[in-house]
N, C-alpha and C. Protein backbone atom coordinates (compact mmCIF):
# COMPACT_ATOMS: atom_id res chain seq x y z
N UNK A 1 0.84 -1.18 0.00
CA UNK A 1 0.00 0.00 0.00
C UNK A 1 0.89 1.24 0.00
N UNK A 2 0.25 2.37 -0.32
CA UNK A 2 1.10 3.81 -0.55
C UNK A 2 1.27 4.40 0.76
N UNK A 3 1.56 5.47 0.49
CA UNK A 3 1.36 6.64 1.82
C UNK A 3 0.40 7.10 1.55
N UNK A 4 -0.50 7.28 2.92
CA UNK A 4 -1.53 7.53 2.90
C UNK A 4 -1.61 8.87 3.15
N UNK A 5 -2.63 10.03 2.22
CA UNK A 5 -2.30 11.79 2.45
C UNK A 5 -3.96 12.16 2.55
N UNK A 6 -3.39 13.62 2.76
CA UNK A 6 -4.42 14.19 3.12
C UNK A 6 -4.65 15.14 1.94
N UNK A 7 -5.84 15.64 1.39
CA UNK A 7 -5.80 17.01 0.96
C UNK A 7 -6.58 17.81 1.52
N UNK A 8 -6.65 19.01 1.98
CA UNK A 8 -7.40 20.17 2.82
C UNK A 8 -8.05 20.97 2.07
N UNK A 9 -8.88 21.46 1.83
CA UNK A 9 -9.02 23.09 1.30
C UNK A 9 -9.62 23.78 2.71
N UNK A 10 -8.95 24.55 2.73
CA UNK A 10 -9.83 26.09 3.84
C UNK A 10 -10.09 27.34 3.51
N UNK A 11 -10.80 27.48 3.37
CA UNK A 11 -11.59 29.28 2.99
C UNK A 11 -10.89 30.21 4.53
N UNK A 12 -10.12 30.82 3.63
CA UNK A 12 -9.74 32.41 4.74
C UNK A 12 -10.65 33.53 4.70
N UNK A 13 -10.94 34.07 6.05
CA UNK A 13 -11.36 35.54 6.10
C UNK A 13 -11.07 36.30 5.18
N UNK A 14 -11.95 37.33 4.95
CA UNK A 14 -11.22 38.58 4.10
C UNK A 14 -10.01 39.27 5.11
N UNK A 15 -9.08 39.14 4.29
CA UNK A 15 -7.46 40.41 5.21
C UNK A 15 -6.50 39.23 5.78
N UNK A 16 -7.11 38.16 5.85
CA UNK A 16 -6.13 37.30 6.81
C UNK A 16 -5.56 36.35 6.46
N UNK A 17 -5.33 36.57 4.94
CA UNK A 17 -4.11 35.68 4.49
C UNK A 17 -2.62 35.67 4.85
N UNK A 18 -2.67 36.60 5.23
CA UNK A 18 -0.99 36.71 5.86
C UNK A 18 -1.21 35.37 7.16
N UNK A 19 -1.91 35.97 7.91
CA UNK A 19 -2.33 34.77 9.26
C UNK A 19 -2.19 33.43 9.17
N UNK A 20 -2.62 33.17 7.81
CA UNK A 20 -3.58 31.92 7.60
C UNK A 20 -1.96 31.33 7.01
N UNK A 21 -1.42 32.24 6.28
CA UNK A 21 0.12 31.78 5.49
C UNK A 21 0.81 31.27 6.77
N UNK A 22 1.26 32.28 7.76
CA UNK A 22 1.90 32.11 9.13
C UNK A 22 1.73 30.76 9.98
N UNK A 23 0.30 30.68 9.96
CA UNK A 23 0.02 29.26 10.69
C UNK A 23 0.31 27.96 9.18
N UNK A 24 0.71 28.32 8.07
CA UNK A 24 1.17 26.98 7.35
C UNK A 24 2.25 27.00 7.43
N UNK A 25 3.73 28.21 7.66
CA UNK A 25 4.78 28.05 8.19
C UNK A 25 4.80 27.44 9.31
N UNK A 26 4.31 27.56 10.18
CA UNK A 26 3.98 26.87 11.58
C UNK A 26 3.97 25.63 11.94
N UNK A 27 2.81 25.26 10.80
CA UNK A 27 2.45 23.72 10.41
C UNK A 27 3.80 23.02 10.07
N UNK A 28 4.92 23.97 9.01
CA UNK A 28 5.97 22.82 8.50
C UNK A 28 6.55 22.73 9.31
N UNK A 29 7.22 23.42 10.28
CA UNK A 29 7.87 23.51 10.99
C UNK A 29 7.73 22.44 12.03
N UNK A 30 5.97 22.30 12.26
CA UNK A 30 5.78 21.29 13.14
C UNK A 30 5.79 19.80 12.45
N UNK A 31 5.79 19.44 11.16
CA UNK A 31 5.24 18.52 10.40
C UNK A 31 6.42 18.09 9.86
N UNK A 32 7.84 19.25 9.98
CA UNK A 32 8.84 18.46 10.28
C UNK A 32 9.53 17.46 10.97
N UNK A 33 9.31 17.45 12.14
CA UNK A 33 9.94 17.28 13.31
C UNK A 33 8.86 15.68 14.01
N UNK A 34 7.90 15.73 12.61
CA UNK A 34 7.09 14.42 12.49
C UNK A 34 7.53 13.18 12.10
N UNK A 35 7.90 12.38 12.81
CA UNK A 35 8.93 11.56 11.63
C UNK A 35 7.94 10.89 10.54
N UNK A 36 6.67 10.38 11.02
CA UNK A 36 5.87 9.65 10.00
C UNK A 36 5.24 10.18 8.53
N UNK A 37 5.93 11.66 8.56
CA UNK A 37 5.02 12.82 8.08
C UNK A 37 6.27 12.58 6.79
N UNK A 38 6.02 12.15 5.19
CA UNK A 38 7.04 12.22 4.23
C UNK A 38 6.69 13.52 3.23
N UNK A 39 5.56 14.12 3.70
CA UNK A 39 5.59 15.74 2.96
C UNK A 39 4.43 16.53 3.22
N UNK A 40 4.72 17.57 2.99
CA UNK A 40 3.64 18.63 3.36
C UNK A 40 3.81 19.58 1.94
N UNK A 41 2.70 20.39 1.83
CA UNK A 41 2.36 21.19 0.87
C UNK A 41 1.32 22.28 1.28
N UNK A 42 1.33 23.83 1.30
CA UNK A 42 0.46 24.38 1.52
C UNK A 42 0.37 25.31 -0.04
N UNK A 43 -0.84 25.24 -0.61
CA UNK A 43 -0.86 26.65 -1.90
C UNK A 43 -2.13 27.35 -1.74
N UNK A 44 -1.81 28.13 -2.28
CA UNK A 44 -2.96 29.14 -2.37
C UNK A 44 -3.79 29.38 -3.86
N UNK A 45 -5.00 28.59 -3.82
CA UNK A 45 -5.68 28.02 -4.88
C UNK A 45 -6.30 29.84 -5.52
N UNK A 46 -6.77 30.51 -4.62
CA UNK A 46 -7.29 31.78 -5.23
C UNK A 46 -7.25 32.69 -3.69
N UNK A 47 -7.82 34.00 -3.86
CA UNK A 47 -7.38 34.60 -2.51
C UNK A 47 -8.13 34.77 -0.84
N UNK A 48 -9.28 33.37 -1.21
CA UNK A 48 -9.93 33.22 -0.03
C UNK A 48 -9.87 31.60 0.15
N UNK A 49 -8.70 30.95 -0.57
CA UNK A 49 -9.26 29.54 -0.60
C UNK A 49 -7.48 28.97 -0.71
N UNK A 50 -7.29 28.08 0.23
CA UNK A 50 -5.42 27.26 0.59
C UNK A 50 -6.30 25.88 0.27
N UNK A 51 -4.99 24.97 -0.57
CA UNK A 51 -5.05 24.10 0.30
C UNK A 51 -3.72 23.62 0.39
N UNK A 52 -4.37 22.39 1.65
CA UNK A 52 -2.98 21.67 2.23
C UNK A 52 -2.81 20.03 1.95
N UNK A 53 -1.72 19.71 1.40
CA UNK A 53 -1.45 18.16 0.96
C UNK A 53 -0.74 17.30 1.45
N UNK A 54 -0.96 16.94 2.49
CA UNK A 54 0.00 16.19 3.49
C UNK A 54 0.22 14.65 3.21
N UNK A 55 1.70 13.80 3.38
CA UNK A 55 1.76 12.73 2.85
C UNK A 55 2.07 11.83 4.47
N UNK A 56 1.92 10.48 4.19
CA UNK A 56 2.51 10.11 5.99
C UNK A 56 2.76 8.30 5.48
N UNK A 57 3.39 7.81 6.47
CA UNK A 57 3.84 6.69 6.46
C UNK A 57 3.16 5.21 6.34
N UNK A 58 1.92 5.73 7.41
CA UNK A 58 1.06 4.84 7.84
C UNK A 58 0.32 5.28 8.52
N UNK A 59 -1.02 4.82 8.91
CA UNK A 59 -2.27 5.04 9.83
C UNK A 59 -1.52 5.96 10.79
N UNK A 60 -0.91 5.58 11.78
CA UNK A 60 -0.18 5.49 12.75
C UNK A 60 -0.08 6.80 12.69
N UNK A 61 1.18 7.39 11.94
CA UNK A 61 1.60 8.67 11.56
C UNK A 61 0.45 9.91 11.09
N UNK A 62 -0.52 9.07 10.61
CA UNK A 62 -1.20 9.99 10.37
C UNK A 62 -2.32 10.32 11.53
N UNK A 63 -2.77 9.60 12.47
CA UNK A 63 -3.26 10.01 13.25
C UNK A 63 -2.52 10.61 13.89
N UNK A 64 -1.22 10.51 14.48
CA UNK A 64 -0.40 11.65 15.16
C UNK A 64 -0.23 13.01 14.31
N UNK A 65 -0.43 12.86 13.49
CA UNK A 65 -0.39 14.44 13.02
C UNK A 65 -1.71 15.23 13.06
N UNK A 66 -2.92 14.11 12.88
CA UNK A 66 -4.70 14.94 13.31
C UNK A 66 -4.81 15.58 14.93
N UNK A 67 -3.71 14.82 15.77
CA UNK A 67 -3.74 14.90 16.75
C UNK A 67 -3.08 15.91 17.15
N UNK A 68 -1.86 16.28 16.77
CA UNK A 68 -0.53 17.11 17.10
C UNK A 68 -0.73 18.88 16.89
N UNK A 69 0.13 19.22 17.38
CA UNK A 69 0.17 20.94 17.37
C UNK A 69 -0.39 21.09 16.03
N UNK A 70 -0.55 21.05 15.02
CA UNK A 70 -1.03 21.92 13.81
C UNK A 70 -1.79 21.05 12.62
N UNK A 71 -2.50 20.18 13.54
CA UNK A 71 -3.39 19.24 13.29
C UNK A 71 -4.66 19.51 13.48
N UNK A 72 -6.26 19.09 13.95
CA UNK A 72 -7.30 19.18 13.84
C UNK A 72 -7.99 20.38 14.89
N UNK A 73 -7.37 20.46 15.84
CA UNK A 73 -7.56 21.33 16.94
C UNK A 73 -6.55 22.14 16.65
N UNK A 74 -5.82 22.80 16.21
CA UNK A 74 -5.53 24.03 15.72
C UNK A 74 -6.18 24.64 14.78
N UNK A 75 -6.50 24.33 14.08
CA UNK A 75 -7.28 24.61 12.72
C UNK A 75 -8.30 25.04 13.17
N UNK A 76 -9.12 24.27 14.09
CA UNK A 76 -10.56 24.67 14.83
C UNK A 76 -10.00 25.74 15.51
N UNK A 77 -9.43 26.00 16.27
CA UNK A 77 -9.00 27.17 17.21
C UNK A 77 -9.24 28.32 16.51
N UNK A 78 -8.55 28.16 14.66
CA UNK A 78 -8.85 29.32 14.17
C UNK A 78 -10.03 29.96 13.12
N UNK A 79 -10.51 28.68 13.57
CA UNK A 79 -12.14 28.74 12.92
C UNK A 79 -12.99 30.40 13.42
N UNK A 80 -13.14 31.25 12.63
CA UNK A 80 -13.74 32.22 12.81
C UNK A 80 -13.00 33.86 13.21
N UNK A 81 -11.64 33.16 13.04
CA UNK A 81 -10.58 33.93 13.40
C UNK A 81 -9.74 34.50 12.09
N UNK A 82 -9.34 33.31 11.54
CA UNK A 82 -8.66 33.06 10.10
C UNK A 82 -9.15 32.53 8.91
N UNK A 83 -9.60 31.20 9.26
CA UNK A 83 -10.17 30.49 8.51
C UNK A 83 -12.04 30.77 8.90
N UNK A 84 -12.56 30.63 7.30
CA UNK A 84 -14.31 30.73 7.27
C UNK A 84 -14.71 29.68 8.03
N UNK A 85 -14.18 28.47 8.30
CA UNK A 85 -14.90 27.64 8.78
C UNK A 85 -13.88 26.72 8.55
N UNK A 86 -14.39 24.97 8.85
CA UNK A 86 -13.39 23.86 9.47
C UNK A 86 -13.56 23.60 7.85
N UNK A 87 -11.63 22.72 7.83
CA UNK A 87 -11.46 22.45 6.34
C UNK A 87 -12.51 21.05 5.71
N UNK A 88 -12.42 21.24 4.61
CA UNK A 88 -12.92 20.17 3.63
C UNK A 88 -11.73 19.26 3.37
N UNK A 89 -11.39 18.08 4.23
CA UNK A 89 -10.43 16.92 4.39
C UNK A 89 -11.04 15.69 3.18
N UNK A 90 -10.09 15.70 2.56
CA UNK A 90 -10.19 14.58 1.35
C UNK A 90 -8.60 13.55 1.84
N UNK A 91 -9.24 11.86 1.91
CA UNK A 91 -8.30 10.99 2.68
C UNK A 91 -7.64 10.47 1.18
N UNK A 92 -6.42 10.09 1.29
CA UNK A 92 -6.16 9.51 -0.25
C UNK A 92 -5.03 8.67 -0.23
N UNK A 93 -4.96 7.40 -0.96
CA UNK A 93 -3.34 6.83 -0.87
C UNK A 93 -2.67 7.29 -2.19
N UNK A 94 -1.38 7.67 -1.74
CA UNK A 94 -0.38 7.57 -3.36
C UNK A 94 0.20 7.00 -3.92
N UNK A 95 -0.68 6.83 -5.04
CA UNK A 95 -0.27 5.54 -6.21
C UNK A 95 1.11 5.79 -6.46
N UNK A 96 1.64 7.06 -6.85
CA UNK A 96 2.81 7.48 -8.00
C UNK A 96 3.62 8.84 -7.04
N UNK A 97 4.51 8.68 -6.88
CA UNK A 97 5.60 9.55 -6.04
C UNK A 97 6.33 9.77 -7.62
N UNK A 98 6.97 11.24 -7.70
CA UNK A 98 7.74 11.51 -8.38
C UNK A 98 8.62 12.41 -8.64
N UNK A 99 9.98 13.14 -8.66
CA UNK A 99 10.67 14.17 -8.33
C UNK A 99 11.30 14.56 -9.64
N UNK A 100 11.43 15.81 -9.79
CA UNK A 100 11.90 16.24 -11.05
C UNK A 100 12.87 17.32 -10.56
N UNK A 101 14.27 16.85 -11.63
CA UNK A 101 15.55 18.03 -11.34
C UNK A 101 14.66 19.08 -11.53
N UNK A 102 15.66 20.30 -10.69
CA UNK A 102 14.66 21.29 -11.08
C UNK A 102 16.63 22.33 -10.81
């Protein structure tokens, strides 16, 4: 089986994209230091709408990261603050990993 990921979308407040950017620096920082965690991704789809693409090892790993500093209860924390409301979580395994010189 693959690594199993996440994809997010979250709708930001009007003005508080800087915020909303800050807490996805936050996130890598914490999602580093994850060992089960094999990637993270935050973009900015248009200017009220991120999402986030997180990759992980196994079950295991990935519940420690729903659980952890910049996981499911952070996100809620900033429900109404930053974000319009709690994200739209899509669960997914990855068929195809791939890296290109760049």
């Amino acid at each position: 089986m693959g690594e199993l990921a996440i994809w997010a979308t979250l709708k930001v407040l009007p003005g508080k994209q800087g915020e909303a950017e800050e807490f996805f620096a936050f996130s890598k920082e914490v999602l580093d230091a994850e060992p089960g965690t094999t990637s993270f991704f935050a973009v900015r789809i248009d200017d009220e709408t991120y999402g986030i693409f997180d990759t992980f090892t196994d079950q295991e790993a990935l519940d420690v990261h729903i659980e952890g500093a910049s996981g499911k209860k952070a996100v809620q924390d900033l429900v109404g603050t930053v974000f319009a409301g709690p994200p739209v979580i899509t669960g997914s395994v990855v068929v195809q990993r791939g890296v290109t010189a760049g």
